[in-house]
Protein backbone atom coordinates (compact mmCIF):
# COMPACT_ATOMS: atom_id res chain seq x y z
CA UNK A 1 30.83 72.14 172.84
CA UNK A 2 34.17 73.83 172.52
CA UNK A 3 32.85 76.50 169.79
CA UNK A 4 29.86 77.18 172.58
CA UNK A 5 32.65 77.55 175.63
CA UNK A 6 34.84 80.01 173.03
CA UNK A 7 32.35 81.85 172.38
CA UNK A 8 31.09 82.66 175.69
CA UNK A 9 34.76 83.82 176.91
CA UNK A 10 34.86 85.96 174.15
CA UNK A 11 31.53 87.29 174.42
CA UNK A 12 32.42 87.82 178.26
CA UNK A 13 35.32 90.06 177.35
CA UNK A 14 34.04 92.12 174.75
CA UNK A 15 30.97 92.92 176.77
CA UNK A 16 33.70 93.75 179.81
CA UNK A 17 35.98 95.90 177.66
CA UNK A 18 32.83 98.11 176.07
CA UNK A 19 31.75 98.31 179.80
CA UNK A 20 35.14 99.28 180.94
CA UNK A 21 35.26 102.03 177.86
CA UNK A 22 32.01 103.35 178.60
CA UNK A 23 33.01 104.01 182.13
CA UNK A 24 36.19 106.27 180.99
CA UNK A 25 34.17 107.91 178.36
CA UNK A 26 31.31 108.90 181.17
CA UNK A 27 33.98 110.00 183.36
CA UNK A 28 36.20 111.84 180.91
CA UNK A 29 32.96 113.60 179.66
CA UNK A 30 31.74 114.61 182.95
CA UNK A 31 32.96 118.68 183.35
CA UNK A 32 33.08 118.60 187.92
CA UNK A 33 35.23 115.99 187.22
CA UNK A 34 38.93 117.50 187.97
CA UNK A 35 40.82 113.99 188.16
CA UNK A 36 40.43 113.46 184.48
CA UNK A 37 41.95 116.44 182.20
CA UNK A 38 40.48 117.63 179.25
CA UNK A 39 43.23 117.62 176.05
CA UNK A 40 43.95 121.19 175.00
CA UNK A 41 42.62 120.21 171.32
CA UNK A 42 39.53 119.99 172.77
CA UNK A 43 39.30 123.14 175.22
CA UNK A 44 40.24 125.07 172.19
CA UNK A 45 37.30 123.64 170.12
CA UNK A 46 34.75 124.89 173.11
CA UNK A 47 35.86 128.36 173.51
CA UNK A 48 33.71 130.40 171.24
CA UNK A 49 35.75 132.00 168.45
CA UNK A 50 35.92 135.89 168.22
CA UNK A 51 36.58 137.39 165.14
């Protein structure tokens, strides 16, 4: 009974962390978002390159 009860809190928090991940990846991804900032690694990488 106690493997049952450990695994359901630990199943519960997984699923809540990959939830809570998701939401900052959606809302890092999302470009009309202003209140998350996009690293300058990555604005470099979208500008088109002219050679």
């Amino acid at each position: 009974m106690k493997f049952l009860k450990d695994f359901i809190v630990i199943a519960f928090s997984v699923f809540i962390v990959v939830k809570v991940l998701n939401k900052m990846k959606k809302k890092a991804e999302d470009p009309k978002n202003k209140e998350v900032s996009t690293p300058k690694n990555i604005e470099l990488m979208n500008k088109p390159m002219n050679f």
